[in-house]
C-alpha atoms as a PDB file:
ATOM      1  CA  UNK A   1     126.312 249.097   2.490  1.00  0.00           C
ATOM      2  CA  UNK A   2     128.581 252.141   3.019  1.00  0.00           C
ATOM      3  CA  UNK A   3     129.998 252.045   6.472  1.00  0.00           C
ATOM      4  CA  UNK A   4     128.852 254.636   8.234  1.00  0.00           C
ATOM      5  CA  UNK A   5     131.150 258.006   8.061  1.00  0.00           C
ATOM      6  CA  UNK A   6     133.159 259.407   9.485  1.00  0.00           C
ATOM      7  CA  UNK A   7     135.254 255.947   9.057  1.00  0.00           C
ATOM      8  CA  UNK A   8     138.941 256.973   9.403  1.00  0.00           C
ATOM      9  CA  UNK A   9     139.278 257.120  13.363  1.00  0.00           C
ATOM     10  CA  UNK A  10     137.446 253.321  13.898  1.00  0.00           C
ATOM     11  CA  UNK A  11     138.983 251.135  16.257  1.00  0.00           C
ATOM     12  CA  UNK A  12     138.886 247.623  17.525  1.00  0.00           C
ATOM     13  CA  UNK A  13     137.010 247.579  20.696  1.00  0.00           C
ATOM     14  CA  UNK A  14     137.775 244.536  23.181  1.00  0.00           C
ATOM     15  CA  UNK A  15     135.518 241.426  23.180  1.00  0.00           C
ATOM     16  CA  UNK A  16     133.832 240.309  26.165  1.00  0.00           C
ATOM     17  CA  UNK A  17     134.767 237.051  27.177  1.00  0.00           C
ATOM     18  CA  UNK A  18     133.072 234.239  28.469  1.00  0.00           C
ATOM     19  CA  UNK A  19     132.584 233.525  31.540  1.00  0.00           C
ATOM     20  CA  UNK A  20     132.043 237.655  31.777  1.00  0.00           C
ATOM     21  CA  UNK A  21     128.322 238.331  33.022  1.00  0.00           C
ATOM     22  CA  UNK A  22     127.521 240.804  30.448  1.00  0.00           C
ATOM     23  CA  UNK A  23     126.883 238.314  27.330  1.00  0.00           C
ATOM     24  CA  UNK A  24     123.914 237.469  29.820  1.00  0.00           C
ATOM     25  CA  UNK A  25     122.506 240.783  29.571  1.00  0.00           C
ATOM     26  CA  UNK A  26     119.718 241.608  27.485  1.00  0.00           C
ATOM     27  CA  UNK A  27     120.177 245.022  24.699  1.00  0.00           C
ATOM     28  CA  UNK A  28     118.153 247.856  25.034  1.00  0.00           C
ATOM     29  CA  UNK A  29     116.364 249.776  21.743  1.00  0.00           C
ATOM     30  CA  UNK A  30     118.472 251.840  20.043  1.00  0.00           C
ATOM     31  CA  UNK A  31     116.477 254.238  19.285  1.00  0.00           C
ATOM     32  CA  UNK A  32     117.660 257.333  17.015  1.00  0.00           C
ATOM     33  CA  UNK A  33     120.466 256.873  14.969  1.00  0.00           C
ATOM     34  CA  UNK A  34     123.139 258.998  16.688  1.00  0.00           C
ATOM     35  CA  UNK A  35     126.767 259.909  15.832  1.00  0.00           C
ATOM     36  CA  UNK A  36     127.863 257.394  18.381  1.00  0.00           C
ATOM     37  CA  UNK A  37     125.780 254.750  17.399  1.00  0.00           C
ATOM     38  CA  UNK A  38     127.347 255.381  13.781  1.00  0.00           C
ATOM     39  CA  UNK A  39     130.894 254.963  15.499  1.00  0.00           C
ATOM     40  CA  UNK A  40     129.904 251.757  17.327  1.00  0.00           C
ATOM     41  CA  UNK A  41     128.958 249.901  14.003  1.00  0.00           C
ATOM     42  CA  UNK A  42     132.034 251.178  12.618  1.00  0.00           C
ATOM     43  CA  UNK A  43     134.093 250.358  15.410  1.00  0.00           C
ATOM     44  CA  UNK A  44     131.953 247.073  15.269  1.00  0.00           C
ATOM     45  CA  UNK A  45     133.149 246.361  11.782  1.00  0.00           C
ATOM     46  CA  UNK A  46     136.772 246.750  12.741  1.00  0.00           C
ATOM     47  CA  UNK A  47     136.483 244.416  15.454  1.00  0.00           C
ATOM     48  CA  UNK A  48     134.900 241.834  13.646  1.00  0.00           C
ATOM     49  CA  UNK A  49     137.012 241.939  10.618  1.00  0.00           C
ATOM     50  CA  UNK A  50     140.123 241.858  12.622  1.00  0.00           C
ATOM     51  CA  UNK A  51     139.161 238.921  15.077  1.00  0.00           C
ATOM     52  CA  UNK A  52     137.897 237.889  12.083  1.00  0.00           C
ATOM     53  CA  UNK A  53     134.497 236.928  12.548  1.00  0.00           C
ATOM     54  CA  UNK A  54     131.411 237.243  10.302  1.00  0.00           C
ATOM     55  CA  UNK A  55     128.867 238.556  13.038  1.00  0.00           C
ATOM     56  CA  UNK A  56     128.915 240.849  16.076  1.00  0.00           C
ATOM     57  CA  UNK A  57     126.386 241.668  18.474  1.00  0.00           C
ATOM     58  CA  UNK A  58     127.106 244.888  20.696  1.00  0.00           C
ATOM     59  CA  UNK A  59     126.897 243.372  23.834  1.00  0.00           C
ATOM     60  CA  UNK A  60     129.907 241.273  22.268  1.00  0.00           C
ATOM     61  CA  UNK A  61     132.507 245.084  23.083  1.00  0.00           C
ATOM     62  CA  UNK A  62     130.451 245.602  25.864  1.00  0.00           C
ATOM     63  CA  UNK A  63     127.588 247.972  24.393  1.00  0.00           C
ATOM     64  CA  UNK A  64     124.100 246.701  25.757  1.00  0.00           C
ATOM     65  CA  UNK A  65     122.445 247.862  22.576  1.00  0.00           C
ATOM     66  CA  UNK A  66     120.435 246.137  19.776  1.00  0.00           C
ATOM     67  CA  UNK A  67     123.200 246.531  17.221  1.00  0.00           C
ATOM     68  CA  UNK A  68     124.742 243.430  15.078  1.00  0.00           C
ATOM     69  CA  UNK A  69     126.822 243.607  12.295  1.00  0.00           C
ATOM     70  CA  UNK A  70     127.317 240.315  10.070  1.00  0.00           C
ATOM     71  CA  UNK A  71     129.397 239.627   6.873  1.00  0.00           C
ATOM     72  CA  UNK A  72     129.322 236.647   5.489  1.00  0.00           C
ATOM     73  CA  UNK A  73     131.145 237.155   2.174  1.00  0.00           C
ATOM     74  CA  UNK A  74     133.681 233.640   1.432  1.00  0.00           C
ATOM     75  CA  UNK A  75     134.972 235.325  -1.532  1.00  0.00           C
ATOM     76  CA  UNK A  76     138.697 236.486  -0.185  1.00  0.00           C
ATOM     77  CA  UNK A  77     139.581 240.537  -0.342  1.00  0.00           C
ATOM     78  CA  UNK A  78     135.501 240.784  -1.086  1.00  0.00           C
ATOM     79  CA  UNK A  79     133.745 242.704   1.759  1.00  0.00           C
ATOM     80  CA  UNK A  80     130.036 242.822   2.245  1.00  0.00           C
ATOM     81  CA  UNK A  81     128.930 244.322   5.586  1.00  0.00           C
ATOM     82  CA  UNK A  82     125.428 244.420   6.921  1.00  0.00           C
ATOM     83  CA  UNK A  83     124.166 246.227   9.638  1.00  0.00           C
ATOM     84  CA  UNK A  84     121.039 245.602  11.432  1.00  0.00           C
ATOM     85  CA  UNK A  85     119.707 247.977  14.122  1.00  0.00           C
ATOM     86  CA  UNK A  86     116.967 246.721  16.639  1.00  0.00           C
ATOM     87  CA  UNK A  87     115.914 243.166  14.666  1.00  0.00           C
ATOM     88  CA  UNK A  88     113.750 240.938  14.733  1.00  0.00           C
ATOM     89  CA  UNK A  89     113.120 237.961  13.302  1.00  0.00           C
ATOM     90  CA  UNK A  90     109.345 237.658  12.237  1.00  0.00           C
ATOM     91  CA  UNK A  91     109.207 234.588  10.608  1.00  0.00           C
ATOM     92  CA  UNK A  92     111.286 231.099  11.116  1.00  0.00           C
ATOM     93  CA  UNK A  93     111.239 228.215   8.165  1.00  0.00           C
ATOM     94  CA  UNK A  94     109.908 224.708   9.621  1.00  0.00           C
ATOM     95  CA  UNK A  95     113.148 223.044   7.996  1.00  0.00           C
ATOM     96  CA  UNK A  96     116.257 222.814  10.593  1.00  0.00           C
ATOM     97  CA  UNK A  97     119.479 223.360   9.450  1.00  0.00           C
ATOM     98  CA  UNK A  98     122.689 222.004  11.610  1.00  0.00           C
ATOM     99  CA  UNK A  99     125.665 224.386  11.323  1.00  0.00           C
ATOM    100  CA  UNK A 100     129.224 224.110  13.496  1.00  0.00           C
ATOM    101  CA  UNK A 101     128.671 227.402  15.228  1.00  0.00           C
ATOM    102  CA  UNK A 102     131.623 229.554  17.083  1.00  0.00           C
ATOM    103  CA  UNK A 103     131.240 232.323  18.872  1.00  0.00           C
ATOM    104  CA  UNK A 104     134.234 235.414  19.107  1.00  0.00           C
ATOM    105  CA  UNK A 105     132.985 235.535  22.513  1.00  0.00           C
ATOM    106  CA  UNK A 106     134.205 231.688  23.342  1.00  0.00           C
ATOM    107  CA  UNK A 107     137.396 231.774  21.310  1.00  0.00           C
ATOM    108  CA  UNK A 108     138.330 228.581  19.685  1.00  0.00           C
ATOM    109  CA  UNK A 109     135.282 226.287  20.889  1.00  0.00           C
ATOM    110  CA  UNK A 110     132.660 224.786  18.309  1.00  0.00           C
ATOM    111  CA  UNK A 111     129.705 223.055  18.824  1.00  0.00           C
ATOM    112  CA  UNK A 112     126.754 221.685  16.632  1.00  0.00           C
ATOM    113  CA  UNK A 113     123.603 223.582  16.601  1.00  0.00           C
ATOM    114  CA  UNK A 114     120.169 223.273  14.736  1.00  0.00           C
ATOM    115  CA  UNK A 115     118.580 226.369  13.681  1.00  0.00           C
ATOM    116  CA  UNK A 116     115.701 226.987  11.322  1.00  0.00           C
ATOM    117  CA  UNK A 117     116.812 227.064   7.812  1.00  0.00           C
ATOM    118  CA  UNK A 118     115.393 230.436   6.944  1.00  0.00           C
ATOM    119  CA  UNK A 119     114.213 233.573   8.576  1.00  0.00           C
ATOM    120  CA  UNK A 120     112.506 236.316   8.072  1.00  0.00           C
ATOM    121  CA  UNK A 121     114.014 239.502   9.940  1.00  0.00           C
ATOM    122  CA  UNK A 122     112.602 243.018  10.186  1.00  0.00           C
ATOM    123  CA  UNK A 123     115.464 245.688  11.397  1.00  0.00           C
ATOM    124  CA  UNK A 124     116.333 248.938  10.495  1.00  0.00           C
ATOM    125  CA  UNK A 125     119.400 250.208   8.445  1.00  0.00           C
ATOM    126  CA  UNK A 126     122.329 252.685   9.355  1.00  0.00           C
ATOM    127  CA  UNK A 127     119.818 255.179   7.804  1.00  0.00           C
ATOM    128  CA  UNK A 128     117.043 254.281  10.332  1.00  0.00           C
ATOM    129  CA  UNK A 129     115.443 252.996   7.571  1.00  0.00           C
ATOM    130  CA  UNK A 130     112.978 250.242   8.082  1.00  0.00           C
ATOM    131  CA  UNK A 131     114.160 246.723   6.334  1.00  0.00           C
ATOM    132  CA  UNK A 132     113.074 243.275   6.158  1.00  0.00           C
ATOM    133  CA  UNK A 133     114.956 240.374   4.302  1.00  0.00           C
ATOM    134  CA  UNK A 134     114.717 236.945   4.500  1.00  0.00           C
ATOM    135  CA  UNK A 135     117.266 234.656   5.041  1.00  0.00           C
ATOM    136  CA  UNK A 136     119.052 231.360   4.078  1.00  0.00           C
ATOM    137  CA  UNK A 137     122.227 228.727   5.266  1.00  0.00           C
ATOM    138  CA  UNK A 138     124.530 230.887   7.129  1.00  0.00           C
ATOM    139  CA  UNK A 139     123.058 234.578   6.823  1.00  0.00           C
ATOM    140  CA  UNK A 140     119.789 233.035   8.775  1.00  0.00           C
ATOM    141  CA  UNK A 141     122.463 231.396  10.971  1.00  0.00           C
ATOM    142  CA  UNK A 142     124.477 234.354  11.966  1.00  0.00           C
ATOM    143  CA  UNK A 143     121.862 236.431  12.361  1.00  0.00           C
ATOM    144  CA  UNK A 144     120.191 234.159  14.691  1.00  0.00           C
ATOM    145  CA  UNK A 145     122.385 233.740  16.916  1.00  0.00           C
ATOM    146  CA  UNK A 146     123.817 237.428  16.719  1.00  0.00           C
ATOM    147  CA  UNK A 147     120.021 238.180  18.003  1.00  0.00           C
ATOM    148  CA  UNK A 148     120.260 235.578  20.048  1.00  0.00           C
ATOM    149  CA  UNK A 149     123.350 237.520  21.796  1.00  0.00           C
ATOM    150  CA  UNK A 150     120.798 240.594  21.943  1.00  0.00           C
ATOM    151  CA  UNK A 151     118.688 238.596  24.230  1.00  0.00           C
ATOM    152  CA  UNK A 152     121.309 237.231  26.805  1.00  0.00           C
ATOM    153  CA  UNK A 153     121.568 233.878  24.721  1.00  0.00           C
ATOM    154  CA  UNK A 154     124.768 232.315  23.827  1.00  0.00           C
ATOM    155  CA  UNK A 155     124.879 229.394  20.986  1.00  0.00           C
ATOM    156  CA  UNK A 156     125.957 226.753  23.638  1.00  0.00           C
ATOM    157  CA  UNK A 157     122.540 227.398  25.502  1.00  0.00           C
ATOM    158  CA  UNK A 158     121.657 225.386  22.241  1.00  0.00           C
ATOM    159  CA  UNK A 159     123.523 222.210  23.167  1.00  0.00           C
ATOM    160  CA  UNK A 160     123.149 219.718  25.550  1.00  0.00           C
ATOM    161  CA  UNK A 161     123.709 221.161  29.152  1.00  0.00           C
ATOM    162  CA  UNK A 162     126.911 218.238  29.872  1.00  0.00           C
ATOM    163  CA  UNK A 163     128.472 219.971  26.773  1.00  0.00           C
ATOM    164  CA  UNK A 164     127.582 223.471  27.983  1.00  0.00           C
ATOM    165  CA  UNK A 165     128.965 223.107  31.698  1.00  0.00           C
ATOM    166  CA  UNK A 166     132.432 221.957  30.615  1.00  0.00           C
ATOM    167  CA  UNK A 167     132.549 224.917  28.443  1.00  0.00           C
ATOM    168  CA  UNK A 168     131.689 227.528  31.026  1.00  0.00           C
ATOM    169  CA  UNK A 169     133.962 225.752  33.798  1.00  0.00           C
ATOM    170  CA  UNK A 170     137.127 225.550  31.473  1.00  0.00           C
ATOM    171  CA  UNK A 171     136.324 229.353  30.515  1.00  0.00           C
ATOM    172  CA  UNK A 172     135.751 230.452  34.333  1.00  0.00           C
ATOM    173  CA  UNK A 173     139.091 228.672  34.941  1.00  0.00           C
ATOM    174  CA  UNK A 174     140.965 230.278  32.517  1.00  0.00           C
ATOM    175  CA  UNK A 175     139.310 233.822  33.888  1.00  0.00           C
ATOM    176  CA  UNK A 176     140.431 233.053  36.883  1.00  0.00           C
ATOM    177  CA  UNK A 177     143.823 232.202  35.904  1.00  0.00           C
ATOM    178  CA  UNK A 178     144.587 235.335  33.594  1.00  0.00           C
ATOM    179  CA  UNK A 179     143.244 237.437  36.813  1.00  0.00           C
ATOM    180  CA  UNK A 180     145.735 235.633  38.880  1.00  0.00           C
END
């Protein structure tokens, strides 16, 4: 995928942190495919690469739209960005898969979480071009829980709530602390 033009004035947008309200927030449609919405996925990219990261839902720099961007290339100087504008995952494998999930929204905290294996997921490219792929191991991973973000959903809402509390309490302390 070509990122979306024109590429040369990107920039890294701030995450939104946890314990910050807006991850709860559910994305709105995108709709058309407008020059801004072109410099939000690149500006996306940026982010994401730099944090680094291999997924990004808007609602991650603050943008309450049904954007993601994922790469999940391993290979090291090798770059393979996807983009997917208002999915949707149609389909979800029987077969769980357990992955140690992060989030660039909850820096440095890891957690278990089962997932179907694959998925099915209808979206629409940077062209507005309707897509559908299916999914495996850590594609169908990212991308659900980049949807997930879409929806207000963070991956510790997938663990058990003991787990989850500590997590937001040590996060809404440290808020607290940096707005000290």
């Amino acid at each position: 995928m070509a990122l979306p033009s024109p590429v040369s004035a990107m920039t890294i947008r701030p995450l939104v942190i946890l314990p910050d309200a807006v991850l709860r927030r559910t994305s709105e449609p995108v709709g058309s495919i407008t020059p801004e919405i072109r410099t939000l996925v690149a500006d996306m990219f940026e982010t994401m690469y730099d944090a680094p990261g291999v997924g990004l839902a808007a609602i991650q720099v603050g943008v309450a739209k049904r954007v993601v961007t994922i790469d999940t290339s391993k290979e090291e100087g090798v770059r393979e960005p996807r983009v997917f504008i208002d999915p949707e995952i149609v389909w979800s494998s029987e077969e769980k898969r357990v992955y140690d999930e992060g989030c660039l929204s909850i820096p440095e905290y890891y957690a278990e979480v089962e997932r179907p294996d694959r998925v099915r997921v209808k979206f629409r490219d940077i062209e507005g071009r309707e897509q559908e792929i299916e999914a495996d191991g850590l594609l169908a991973t990212c991308i659900q829980h980049e949807i997930d973000h879409l929806n207000g959903v963070l991956f510790i809402d997938h663990i058990s709530k003991l787990k989850r509390d500590r997590v937001i309490k040590r996060f809404t302390k440290a808020a607290k602390r940096d707005a000290a």
